[in-house]
N, C-alpha and C. Protein backbone atom coordinates (compact mmCIF):
# COMPACT_ATOMS: atom_id res chain seq x y z
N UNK A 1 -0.28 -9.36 -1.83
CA UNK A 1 -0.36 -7.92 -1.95
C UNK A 1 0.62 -7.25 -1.00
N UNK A 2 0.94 -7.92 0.57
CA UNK A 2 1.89 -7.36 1.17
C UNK A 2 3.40 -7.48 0.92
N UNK A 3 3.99 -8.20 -0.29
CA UNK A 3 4.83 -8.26 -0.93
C UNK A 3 5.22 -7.23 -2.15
N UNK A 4 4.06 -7.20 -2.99
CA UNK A 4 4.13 -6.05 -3.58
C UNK A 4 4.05 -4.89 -3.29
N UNK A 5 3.19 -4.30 -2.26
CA UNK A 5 3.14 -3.11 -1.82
C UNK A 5 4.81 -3.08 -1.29
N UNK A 6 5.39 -3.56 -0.79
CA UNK A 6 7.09 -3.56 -0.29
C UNK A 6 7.53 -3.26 -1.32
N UNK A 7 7.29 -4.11 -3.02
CA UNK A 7 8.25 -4.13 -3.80
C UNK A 7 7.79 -2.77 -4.59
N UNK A 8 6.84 -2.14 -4.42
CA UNK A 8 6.20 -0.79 -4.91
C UNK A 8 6.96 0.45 -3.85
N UNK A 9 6.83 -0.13 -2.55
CA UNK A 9 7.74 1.24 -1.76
C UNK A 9 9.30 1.36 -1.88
N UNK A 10 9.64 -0.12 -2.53
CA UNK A 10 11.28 0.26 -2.96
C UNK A 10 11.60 0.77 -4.34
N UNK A 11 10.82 0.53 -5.05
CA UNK A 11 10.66 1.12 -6.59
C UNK A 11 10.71 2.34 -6.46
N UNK A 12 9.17 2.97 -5.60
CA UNK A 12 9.29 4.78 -5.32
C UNK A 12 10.73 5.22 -4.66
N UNK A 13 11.29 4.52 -3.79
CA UNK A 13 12.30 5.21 -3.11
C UNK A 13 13.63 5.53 -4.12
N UNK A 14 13.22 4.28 -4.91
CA UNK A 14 14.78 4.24 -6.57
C UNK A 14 14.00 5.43 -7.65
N UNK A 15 13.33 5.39 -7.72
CA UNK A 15 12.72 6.03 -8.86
C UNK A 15 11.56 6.60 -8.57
N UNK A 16 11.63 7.70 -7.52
CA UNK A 16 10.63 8.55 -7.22
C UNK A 16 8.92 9.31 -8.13
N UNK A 17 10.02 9.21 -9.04
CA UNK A 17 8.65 9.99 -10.50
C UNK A 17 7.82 8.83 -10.47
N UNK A 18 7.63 7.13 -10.27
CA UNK A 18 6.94 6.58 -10.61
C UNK A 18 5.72 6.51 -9.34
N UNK A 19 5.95 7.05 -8.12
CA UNK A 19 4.68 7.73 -7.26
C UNK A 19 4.96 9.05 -7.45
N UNK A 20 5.37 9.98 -7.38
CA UNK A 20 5.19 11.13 -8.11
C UNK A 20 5.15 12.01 -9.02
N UNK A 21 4.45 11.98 -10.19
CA UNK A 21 4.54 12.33 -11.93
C UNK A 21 5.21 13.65 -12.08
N UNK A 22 6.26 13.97 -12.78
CA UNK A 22 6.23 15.31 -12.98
C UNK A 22 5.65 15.99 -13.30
N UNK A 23 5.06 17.05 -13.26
CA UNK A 23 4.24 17.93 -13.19
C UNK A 23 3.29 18.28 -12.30
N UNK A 24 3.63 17.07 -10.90
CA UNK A 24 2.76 17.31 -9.95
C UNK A 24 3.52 17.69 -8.56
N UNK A 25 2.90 18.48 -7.58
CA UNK A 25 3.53 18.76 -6.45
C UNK A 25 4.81 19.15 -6.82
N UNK A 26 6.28 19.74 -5.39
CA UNK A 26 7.32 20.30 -6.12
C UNK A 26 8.33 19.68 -6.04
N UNK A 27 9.20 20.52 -6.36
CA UNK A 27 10.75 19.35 -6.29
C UNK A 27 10.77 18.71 -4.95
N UNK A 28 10.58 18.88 -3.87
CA UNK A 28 10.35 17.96 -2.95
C UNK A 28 9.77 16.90 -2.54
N UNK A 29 8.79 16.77 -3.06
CA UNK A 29 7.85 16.17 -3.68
C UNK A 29 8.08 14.89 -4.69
N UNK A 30 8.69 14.97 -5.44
CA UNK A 30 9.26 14.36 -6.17
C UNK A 30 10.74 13.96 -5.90
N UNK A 31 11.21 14.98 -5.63
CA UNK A 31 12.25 14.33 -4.82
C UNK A 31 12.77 12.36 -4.22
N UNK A 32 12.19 12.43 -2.59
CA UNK A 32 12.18 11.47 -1.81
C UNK A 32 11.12 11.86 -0.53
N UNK A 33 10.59 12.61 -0.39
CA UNK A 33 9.64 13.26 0.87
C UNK A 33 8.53 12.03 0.56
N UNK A 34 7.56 12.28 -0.31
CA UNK A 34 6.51 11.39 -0.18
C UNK A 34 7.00 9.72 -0.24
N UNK A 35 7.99 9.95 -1.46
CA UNK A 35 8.22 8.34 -1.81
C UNK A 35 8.64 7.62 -0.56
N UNK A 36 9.22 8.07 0.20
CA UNK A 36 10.09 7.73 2.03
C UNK A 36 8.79 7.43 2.82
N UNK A 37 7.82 8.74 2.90
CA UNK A 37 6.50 8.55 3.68
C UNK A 37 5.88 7.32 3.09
N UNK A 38 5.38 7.19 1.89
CA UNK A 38 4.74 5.93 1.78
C UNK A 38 5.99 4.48 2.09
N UNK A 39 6.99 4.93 1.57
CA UNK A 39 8.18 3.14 2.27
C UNK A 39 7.57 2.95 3.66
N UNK A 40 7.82 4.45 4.46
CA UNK A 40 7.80 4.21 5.65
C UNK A 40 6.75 3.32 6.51
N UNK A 41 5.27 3.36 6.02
CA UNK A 41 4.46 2.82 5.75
C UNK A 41 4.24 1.46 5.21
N UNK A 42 4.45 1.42 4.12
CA UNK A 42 4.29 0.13 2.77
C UNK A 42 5.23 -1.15 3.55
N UNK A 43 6.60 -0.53 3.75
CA UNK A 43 7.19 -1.83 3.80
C UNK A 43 7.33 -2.42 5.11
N UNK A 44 6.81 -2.19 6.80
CA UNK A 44 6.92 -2.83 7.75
C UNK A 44 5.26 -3.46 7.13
N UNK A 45 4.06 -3.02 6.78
CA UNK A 45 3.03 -2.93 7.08
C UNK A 45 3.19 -4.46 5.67
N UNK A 46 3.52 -4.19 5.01
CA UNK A 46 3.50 -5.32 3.69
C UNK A 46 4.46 -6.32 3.87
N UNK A 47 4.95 -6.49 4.72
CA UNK A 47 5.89 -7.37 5.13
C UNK A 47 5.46 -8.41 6.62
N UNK A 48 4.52 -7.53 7.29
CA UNK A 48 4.02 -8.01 8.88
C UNK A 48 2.48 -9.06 7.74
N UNK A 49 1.82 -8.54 6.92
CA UNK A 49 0.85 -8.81 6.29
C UNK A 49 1.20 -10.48 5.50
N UNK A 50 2.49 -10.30 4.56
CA UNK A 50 2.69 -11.40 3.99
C UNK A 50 3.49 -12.39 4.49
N UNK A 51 4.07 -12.07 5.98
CA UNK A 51 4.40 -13.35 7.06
C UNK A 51 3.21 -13.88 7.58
N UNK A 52 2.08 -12.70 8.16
CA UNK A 52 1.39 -13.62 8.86
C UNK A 52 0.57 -14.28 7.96
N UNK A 53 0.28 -14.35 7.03
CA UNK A 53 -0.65 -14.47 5.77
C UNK A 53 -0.39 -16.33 5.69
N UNK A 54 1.06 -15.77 5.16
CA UNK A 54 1.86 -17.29 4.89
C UNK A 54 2.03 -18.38 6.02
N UNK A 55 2.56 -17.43 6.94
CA UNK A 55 2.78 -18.44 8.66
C UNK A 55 1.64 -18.95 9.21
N UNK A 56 1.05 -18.32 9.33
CA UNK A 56 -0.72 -18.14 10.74
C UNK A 56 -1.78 -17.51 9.96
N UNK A 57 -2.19 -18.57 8.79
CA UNK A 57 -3.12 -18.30 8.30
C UNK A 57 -4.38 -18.58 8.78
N UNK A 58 -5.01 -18.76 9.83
CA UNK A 58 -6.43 -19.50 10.48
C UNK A 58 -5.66 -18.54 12.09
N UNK A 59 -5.23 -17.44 12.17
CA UNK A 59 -4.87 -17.21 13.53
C UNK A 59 -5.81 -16.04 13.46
N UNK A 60 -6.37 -15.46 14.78
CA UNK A 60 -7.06 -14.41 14.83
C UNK A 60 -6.43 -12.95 14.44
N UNK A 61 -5.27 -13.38 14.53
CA UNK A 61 -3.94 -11.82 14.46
C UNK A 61 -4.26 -11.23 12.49
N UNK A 62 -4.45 -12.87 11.96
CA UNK A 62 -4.66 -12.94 10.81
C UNK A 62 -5.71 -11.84 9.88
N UNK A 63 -6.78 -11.85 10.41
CA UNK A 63 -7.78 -11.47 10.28
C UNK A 63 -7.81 -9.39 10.48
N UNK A 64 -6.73 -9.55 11.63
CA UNK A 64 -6.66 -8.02 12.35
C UNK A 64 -5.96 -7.39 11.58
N UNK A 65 -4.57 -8.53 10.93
CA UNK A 65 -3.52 -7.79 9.86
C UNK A 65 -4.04 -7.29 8.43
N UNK A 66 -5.10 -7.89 8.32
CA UNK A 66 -6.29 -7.79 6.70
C UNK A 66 -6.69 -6.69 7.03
N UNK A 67 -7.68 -6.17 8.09
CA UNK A 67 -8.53 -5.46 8.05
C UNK A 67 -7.86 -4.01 7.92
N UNK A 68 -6.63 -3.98 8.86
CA UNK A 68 -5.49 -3.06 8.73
C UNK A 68 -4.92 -2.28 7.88
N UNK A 69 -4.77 -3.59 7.32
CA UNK A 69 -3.96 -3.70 5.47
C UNK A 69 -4.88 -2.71 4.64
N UNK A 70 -5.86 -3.42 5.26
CA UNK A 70 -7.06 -2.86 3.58
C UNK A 70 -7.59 -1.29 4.03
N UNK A 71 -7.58 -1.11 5.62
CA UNK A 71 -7.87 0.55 5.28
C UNK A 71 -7.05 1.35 5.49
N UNK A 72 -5.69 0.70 5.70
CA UNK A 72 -4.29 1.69 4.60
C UNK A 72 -4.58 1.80 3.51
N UNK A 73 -5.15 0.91 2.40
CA UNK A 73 -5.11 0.60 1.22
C UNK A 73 -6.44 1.53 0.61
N UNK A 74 -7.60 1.56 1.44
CA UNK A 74 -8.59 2.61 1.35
C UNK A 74 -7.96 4.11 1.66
N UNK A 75 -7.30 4.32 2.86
CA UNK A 75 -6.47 5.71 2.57
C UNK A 75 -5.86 6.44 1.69
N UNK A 76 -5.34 5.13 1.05
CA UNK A 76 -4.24 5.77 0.03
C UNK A 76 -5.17 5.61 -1.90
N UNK A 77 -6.31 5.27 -1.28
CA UNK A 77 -7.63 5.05 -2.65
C UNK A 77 -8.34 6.68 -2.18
N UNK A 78 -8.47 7.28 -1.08
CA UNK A 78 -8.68 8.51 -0.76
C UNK A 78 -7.79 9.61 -1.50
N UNK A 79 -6.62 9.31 -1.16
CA UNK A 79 -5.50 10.26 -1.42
C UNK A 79 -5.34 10.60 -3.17
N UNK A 80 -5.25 9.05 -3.76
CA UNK A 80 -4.69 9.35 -5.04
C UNK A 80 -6.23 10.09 -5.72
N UNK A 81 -7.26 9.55 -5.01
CA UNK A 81 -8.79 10.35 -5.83
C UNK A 81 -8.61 11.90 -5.31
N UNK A 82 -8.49 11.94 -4.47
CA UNK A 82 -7.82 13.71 -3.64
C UNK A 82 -6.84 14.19 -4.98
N UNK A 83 -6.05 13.75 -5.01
CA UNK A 83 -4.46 14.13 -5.74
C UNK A 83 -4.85 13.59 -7.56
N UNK A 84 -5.72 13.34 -7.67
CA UNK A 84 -6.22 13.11 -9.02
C UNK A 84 -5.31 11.99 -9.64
N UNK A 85 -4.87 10.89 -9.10
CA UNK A 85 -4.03 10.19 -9.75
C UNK A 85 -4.60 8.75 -9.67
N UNK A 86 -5.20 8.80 -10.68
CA UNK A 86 -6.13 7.33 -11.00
C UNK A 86 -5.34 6.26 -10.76
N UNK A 87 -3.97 6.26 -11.11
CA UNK A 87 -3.12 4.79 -11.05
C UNK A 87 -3.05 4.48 -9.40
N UNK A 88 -2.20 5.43 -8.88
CA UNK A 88 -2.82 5.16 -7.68
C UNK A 88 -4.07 4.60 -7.02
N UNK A 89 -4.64 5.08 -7.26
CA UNK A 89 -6.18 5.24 -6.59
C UNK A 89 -6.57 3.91 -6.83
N UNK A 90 -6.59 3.46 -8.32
CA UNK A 90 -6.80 2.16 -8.69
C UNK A 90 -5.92 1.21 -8.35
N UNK A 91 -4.65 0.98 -8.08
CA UNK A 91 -3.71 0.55 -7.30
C UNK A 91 -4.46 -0.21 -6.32
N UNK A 92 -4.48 1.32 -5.64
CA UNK A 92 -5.05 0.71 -4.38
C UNK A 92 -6.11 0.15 -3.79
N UNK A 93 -7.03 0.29 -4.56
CA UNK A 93 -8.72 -0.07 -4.98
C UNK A 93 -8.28 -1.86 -4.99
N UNK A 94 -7.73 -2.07 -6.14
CA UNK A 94 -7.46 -3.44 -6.12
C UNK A 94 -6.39 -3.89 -4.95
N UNK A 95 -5.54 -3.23 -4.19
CA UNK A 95 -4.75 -4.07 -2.96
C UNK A 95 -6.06 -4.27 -2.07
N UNK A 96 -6.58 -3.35 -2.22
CA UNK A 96 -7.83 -3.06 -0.36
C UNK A 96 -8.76 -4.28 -1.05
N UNK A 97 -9.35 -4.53 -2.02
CA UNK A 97 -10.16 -5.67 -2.20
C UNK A 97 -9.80 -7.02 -2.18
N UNK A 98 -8.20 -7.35 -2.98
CA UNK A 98 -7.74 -8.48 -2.29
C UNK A 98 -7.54 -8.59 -0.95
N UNK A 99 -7.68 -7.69 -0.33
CA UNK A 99 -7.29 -7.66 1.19
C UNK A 99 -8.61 -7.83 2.15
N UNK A 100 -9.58 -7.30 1.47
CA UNK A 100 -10.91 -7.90 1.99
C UNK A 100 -11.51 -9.11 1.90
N UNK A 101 -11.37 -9.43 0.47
CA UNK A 101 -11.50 -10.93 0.12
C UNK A 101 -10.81 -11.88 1.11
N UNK A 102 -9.41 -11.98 1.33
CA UNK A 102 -8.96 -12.17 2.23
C UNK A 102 -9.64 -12.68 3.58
N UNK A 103 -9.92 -11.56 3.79
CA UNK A 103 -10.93 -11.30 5.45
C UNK A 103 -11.93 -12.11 5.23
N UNK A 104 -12.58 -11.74 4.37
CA UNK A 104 -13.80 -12.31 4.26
C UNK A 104 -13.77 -13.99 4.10
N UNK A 105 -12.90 -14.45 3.48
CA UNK A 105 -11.95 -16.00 2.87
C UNK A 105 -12.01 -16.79 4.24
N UNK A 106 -11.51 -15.46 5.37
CA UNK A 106 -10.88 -16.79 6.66
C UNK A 106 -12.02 -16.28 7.44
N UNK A 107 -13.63 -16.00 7.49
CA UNK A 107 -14.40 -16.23 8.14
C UNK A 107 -15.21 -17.42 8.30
C-alpha cells in the first residue's frame, strides 16, 4: 500500500482532476495546490512504509510505521467523507485496513 499511495501521489501531481473532479473546489484546487499537499505527504510517508515493511519486517520501528500509515489513511477517509468523495474515502478505507491488518499480522 506504501507503494501505491506514492504511485497515486504521482498520478495526482500529472493529472490533477483524478484527486480533484471538476466541478469541485476552484481552479486552484484543481490546479496542483491539493494534488502537491497530498504528494507532499503520500510519497516520503509511502515510501519510509514500503522499505521498512520489506527490510525490517519483525522490527519494532515496523509496527510504529503501520500505525502511522493507517491514521494518515483514516485522515484522508475523514476528508474525502467531509468533501463527499466516496472514491477517496473508500480508497482510503481500504489502504488504513491493509495497514492495520498489517499491525495486527506482526503482533
Amino acid at each position: 500500500m506504501g507503494a501505491v499511495s506514492v504511485i497515486a501521489a504521482a498520478a495526482a501531481l500529472l493529472r490533477p482532476g483524478l484527486l480533484v473532479p471538476s466541478g469541485t473546489g476552484t481552479d486552484v484546487d484543481r490546479d496542483r495546490f491539493y494534488p502537491a499537499m497530498y504528494a507532499a505527504r503520500a510519497v516520503p510517508l509511502g515510501v519510509v512504509v514500503a522499505v521498512i515493511v520489506w527490510l525490517t519486517p519483525l522490527c519494532p520501528l515496523t509496527q510504529l510505521v503501520l500505525a502511522m500509515a493507517a491514521l494518515a489513511q483514516l485522515g484522508d477517509v475523514a476528508i474525502g467523507v467531509a468533501r463527499r468523495q466516496p472514491g477517496m474515502a473508500g480508497g482510503a478505507a481500504v489502504a488504513a485496513a491493509i495497514h492495520l491488518a498489517g499491525l495486527v499480522a506482526l503482533r
